[in-house]
N, C-alpha and C. Protein backbone atom coordinates (compact mmCIF):
# COMPACT_ATOMS: atom_id res chain seq x y z
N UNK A 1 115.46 70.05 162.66
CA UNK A 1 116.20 69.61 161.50
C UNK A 1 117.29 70.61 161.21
N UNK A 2 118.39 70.20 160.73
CA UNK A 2 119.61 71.33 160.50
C UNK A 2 119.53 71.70 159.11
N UNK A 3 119.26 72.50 159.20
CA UNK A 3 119.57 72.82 157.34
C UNK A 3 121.23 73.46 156.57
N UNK A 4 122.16 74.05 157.93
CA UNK A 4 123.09 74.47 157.51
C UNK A 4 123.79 73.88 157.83
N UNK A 5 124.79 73.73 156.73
CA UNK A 5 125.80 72.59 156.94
C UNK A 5 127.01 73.03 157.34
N UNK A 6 127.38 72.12 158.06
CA UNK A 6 129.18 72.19 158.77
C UNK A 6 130.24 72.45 158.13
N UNK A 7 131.33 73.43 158.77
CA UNK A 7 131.92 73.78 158.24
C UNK A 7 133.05 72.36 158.63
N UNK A 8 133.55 71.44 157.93
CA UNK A 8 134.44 70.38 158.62
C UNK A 8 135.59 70.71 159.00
N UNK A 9 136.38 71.00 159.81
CA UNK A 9 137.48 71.64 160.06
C UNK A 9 138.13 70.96 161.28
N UNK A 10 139.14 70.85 161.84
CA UNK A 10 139.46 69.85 162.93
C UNK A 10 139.46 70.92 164.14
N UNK A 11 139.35 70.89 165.40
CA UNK A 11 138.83 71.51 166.39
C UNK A 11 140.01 71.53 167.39
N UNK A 12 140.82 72.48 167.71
CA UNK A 12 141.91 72.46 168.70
C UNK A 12 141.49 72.72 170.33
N UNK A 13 142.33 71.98 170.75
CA UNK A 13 141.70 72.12 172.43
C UNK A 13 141.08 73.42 172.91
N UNK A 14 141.52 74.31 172.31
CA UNK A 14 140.96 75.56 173.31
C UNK A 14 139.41 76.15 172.35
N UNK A 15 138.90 75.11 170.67
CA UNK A 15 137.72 75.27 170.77
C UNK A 15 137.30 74.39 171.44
N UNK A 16 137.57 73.21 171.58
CA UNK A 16 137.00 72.04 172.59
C UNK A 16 136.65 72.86 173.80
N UNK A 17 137.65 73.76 174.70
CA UNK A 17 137.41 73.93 176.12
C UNK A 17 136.29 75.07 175.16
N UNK A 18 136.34 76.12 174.87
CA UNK A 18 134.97 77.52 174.64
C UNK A 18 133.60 76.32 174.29
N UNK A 19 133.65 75.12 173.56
CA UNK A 19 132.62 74.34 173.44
C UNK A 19 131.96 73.86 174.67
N UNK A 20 132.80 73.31 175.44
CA UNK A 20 132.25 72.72 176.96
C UNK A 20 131.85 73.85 177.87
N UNK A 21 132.47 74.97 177.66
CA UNK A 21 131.95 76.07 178.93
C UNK A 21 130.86 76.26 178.03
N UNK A 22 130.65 76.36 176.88
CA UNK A 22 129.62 77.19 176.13
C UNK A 22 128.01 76.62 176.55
N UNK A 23 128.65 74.92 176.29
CA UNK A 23 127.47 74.03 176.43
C UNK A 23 126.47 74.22 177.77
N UNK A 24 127.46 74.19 178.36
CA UNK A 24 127.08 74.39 179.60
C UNK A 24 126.57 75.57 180.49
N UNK A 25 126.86 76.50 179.56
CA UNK A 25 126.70 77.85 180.28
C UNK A 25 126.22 78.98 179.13
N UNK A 26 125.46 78.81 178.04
CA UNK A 26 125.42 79.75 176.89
C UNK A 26 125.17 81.64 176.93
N UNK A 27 124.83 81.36 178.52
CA UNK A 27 124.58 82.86 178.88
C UNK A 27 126.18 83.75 179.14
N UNK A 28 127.20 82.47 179.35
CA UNK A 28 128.47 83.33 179.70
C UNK A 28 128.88 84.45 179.20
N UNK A 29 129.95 85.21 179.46
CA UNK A 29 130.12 86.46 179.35
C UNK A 29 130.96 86.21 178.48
N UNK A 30 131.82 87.20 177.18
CA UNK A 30 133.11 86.77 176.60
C UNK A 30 133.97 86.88 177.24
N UNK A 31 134.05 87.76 178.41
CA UNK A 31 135.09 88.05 179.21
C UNK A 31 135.42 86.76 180.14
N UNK A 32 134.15 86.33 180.66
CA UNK A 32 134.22 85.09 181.32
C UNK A 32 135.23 84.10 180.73
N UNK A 33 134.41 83.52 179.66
CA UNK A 33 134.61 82.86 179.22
C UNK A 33 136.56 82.66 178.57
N UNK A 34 136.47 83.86 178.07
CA UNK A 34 138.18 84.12 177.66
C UNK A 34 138.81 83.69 179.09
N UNK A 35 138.28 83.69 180.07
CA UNK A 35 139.44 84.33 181.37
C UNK A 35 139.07 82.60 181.21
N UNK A 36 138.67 82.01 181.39
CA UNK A 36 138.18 80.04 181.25
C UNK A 36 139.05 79.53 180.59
N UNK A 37 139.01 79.90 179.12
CA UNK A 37 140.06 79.45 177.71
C UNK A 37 141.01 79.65 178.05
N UNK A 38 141.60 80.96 178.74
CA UNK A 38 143.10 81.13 178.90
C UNK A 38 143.64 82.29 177.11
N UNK A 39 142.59 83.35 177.09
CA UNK A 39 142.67 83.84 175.96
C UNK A 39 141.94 85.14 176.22
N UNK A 40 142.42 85.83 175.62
CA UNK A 40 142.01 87.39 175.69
C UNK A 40 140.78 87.78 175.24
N UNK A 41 139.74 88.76 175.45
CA UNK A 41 138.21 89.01 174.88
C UNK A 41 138.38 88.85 173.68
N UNK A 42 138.80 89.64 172.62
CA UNK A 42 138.93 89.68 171.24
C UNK A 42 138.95 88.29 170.05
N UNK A 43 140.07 87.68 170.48
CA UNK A 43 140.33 86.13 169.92
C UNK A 43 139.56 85.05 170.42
N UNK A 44 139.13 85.32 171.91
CA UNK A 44 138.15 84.09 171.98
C UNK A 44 136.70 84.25 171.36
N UNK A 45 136.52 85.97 171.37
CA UNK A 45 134.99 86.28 170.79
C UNK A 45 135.18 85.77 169.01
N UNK A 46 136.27 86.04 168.55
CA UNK A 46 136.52 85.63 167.08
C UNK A 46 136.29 84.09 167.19
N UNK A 47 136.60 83.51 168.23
CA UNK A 47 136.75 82.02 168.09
C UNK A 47 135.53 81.20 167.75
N UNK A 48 134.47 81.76 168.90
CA UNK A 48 133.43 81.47 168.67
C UNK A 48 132.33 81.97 167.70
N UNK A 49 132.61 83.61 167.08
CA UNK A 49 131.71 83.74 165.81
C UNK A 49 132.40 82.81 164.94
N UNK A 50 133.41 82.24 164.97
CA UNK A 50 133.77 81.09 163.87
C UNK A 50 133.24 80.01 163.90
N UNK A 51 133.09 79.54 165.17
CA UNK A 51 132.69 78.36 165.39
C UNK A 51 131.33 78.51 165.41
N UNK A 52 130.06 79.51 165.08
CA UNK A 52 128.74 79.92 165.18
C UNK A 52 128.76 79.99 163.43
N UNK A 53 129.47 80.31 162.39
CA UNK A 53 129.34 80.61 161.31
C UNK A 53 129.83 79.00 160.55
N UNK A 54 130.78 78.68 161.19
CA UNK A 54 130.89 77.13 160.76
C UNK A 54 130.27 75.98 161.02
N UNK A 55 129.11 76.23 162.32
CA UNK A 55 128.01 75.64 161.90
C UNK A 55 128.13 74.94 162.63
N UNK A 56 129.17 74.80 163.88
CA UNK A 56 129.67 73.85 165.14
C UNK A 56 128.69 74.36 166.04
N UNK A 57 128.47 75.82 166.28
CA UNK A 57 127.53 75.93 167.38
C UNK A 57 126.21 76.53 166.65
N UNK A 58 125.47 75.66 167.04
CA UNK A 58 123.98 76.10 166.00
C UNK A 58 123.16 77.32 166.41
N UNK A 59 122.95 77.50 167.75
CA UNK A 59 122.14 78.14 168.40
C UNK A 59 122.25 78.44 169.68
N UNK A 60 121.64 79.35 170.45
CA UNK A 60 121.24 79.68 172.23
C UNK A 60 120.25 79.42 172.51
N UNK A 61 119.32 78.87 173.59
CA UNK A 61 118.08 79.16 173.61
C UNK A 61 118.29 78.81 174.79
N UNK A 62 116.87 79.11 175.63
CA UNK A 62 116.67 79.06 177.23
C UNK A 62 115.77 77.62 177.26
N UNK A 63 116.31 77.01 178.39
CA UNK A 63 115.28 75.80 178.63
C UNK A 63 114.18 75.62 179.01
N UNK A 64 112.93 75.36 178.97
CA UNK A 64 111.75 76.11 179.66
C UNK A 64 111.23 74.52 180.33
N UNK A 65 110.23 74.88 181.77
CA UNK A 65 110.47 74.07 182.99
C UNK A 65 109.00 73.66 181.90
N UNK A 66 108.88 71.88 181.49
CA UNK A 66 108.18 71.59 181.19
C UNK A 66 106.40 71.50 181.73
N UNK A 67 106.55 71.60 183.42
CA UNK A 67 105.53 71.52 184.03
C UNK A 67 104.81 73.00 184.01
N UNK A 68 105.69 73.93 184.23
CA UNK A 68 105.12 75.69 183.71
C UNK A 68 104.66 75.76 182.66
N UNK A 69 105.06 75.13 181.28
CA UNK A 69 104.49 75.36 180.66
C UNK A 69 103.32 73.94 179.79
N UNK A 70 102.66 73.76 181.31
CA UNK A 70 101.77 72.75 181.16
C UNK A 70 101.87 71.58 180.14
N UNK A 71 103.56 70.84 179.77
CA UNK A 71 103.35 70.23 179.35
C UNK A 71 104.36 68.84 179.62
N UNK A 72 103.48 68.51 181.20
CA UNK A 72 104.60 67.76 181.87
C UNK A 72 104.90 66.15 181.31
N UNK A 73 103.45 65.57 180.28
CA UNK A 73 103.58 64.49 180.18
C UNK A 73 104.72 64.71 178.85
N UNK A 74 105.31 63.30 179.11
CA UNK A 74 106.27 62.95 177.68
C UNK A 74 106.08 62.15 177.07
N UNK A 75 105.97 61.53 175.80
CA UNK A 75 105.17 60.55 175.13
C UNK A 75 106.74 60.50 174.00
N UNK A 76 106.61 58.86 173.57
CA UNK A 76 107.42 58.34 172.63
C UNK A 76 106.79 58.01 171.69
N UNK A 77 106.59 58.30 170.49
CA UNK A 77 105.64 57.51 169.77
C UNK A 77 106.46 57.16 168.30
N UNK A 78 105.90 55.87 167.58
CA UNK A 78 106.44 55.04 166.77
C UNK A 78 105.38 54.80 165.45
N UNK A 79 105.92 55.34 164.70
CA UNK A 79 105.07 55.78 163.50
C UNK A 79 105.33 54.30 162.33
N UNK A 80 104.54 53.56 161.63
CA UNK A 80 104.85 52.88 160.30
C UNK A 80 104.22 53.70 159.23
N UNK A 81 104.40 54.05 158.35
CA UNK A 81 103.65 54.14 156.82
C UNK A 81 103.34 53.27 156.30
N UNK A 82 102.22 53.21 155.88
CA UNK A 82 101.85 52.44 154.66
C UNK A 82 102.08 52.15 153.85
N UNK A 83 103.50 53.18 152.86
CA UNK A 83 104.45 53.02 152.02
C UNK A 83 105.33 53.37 152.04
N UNK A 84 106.65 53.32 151.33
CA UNK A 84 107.89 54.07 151.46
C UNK A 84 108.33 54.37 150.05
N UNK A 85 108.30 56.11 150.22
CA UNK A 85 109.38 56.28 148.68
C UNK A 85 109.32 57.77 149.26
N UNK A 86 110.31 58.06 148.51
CA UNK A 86 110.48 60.06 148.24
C UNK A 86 110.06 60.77 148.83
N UNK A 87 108.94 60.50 148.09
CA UNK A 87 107.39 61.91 148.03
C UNK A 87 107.26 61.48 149.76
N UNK A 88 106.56 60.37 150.30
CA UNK A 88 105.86 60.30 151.31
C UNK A 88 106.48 60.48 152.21
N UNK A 89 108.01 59.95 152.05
CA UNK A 89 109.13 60.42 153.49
C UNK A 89 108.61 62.07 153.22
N UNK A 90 109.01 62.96 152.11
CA UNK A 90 108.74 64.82 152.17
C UNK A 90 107.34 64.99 152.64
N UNK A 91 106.48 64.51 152.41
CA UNK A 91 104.97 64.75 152.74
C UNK A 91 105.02 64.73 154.45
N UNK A 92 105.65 63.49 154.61
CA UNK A 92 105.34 63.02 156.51
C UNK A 92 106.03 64.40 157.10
N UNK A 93 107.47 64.25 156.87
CA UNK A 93 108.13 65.52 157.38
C UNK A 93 107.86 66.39 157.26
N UNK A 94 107.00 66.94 156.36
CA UNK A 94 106.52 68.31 156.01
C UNK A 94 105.29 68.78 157.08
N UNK A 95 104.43 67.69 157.12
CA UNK A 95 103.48 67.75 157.99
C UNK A 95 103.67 67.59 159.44
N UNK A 96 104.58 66.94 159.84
CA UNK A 96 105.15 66.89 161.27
C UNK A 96 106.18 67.95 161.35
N UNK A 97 106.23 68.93 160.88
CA UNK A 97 107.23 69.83 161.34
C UNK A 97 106.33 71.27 161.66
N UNK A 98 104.72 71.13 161.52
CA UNK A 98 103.77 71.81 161.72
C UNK A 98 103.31 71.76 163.20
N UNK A 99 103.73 70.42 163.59
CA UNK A 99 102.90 69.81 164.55
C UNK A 99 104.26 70.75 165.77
N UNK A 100 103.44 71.68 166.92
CA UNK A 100 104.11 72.04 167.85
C UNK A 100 104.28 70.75 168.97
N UNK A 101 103.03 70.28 169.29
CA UNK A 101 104.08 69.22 170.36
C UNK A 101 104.88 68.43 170.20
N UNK A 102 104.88 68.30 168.99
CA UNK A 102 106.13 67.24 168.35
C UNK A 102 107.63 67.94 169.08
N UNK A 103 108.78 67.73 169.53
CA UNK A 103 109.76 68.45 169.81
C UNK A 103 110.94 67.42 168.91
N UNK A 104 110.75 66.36 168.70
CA UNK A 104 111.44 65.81 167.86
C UNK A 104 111.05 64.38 166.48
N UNK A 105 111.59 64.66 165.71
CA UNK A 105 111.26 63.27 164.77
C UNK A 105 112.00 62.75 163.72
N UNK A 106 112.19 61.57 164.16
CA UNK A 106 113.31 61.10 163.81
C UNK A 106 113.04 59.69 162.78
N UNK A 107 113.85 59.46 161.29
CA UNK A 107 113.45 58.58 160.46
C UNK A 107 114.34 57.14 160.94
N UNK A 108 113.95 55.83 161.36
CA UNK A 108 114.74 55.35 161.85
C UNK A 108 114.80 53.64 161.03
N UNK A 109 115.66 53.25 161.58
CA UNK A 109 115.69 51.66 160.90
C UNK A 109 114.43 50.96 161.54
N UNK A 110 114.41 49.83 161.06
CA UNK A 110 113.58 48.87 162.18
C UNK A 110 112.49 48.86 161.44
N UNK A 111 111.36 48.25 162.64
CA UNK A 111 110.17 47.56 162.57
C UNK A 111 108.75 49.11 161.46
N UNK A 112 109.52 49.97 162.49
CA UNK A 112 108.76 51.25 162.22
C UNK A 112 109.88 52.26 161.36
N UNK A 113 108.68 53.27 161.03
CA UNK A 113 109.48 54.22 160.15
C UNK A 113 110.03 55.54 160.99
N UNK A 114 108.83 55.78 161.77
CA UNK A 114 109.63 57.32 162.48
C UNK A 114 109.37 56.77 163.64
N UNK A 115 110.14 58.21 165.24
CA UNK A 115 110.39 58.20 166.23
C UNK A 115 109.69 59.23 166.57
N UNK A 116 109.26 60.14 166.68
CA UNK A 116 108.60 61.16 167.67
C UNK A 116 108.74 60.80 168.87
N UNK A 117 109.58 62.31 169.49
CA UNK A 117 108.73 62.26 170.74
C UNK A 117 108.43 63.95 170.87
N UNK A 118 107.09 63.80 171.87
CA UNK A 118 106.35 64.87 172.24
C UNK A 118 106.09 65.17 173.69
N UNK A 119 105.87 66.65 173.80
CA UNK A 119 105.51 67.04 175.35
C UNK A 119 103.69 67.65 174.86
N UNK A 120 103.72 67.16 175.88
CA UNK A 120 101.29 67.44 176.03
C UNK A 120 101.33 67.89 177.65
N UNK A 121 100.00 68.15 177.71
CA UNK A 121 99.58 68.29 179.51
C UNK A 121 98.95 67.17 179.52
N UNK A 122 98.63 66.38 179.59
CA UNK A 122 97.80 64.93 180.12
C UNK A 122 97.40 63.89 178.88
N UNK A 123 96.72 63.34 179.49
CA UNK A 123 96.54 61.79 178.60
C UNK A 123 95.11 61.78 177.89
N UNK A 124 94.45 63.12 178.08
CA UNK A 124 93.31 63.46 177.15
C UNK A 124 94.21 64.29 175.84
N UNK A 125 95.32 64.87 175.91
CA UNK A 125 95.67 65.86 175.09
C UNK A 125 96.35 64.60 174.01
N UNK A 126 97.00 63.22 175.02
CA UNK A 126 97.66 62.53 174.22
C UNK A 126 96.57 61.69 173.34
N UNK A 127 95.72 61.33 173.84
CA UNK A 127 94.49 60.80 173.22
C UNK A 127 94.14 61.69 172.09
N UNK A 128 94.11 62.74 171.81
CA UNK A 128 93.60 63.94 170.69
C UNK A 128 95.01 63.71 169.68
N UNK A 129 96.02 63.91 170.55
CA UNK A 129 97.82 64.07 169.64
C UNK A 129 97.45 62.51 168.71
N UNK A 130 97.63 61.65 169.23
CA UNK A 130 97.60 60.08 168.70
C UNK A 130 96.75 59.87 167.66
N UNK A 131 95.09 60.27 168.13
CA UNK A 131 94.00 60.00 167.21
C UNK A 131 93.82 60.84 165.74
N UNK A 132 93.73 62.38 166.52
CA UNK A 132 93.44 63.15 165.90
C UNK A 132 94.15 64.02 164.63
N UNK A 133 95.98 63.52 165.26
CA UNK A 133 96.96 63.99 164.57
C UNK A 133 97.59 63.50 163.57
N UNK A 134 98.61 62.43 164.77
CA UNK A 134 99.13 61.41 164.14
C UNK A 134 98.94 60.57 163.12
N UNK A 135 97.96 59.73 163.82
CA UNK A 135 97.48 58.59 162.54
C UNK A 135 96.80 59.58 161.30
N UNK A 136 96.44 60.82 161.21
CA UNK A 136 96.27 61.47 160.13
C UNK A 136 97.63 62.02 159.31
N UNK A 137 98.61 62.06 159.82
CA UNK A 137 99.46 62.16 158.77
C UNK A 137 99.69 61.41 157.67
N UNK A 138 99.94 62.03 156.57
CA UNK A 138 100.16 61.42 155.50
C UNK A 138 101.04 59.92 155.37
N UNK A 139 99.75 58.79 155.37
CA UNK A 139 100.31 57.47 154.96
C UNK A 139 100.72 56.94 156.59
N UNK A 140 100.47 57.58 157.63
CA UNK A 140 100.30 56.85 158.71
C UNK A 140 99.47 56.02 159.03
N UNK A 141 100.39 54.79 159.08
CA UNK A 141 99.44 53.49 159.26
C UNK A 141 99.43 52.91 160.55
N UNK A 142 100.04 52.65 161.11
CA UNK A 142 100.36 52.33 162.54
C UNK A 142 101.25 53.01 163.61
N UNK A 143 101.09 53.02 164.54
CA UNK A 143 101.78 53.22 165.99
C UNK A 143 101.87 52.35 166.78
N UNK A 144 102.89 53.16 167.64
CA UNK A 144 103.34 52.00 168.86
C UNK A 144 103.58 53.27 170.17
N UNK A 145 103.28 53.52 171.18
CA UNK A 145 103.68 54.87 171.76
C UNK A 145 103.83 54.12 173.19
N UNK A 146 105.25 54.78 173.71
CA UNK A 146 105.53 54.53 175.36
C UNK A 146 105.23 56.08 176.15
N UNK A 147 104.66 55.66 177.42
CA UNK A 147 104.71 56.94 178.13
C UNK A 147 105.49 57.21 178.88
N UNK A 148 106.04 58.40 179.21
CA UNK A 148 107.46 58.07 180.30
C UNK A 148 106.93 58.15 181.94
N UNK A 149 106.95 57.33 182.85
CA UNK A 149 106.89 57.45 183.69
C UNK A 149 107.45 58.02 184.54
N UNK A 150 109.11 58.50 184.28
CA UNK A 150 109.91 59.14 184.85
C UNK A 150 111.21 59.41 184.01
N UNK A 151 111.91 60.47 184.03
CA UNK A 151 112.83 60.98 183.32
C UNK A 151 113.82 61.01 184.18
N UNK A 152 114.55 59.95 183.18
CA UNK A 152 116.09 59.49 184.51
C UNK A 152 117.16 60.84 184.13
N UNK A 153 116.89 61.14 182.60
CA UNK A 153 118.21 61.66 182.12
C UNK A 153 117.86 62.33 180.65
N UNK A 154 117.96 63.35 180.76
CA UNK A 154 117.79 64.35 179.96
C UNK A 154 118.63 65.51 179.28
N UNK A 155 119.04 65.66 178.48
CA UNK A 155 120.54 66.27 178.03
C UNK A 155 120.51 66.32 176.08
N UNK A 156 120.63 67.95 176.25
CA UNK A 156 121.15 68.24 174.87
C UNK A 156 122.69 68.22 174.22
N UNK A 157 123.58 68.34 175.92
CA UNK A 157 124.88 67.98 176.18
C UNK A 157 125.29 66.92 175.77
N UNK A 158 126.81 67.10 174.46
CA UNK A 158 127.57 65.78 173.84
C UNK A 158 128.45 66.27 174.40
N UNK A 159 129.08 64.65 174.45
CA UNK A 159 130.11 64.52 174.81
C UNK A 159 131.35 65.27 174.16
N UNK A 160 132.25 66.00 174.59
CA UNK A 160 133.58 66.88 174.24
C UNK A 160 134.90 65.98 174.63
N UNK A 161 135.62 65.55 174.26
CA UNK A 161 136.80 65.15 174.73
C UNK A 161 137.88 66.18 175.26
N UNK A 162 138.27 65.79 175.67
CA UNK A 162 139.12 66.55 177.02
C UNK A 162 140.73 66.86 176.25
């Protein structure tokens, strides 16, 4: 969930280009990276603590190989409540933001109320996540959950215009 908000500001090509090398490469060097932009260490390193303080670039982190860390299955799951107001949307979220295999959850239109999806090691762990977890959250009334059989396409990468 983001809690800090954007700085709105319009974005000139050469943060566009430090955005796309960035995305793609967050370990780069400033030096690198300047010599990429077409801009000297100093102003491109300013460019991007701007663009890190305005809230365009949120974070770094390393990707970790889901099967190392034993948690190769991926599960979609589709939450209804039993009711809808205020309190119970803050209650659900509050309690699913506890939950580590959860990696995402999302409040959505439609049939159902939330989106989860989660990484587990197998289909006993998902059996425990589903039973034991889920449907215990506050005012969880139903599910619907897909398993992924295969992961065509995977990406924290948006699209940048050129």
């Amino acid at each position: 969930m983001r809690d800090k908000q954007v700085v709105e500001r319009p974005l000139d090509k050469i943060d566009l280009r430090i955005l796309k090398y960035l995305q793609n490469n967050g370990r780069m060097s400033m030096t690198e990276l300047a010599d990429k932009v077409g801009l000297s260490t100093t102003p491109c390193t300013e460019r991007v603590r701007k663009l890190e303080r305005d809230g365009i670039i949120e974070g770094y982190y390393a990707r970790l190989n889901p099967q190392a860390m034993n948690s190769s299955l991926l599960v979609f799951v589709e939450i209804k409540l039993a009711a809808k107001s205020g309190d119970i949307f803050d209650s659900f979220r509050r309690e699913v933001q506890k939950l580590p295999e959860v990696m995402e959850c999302h409040l959505v239109s439609g049939e159902y109320d939330y989106l989860l999806k989660a990484r587990i090691s197998d289909m006993s762990m998902y059996r425990k996540l589903l039973g034991d977890i889920l449907l215990k959250l506050p005012h969880a009334n139903e599910s619907r959950s897909y398993v992924v059989m295969e992961e065509v396409k995977e990406t924290l990468a948006l699209p940048i215009p050129d």
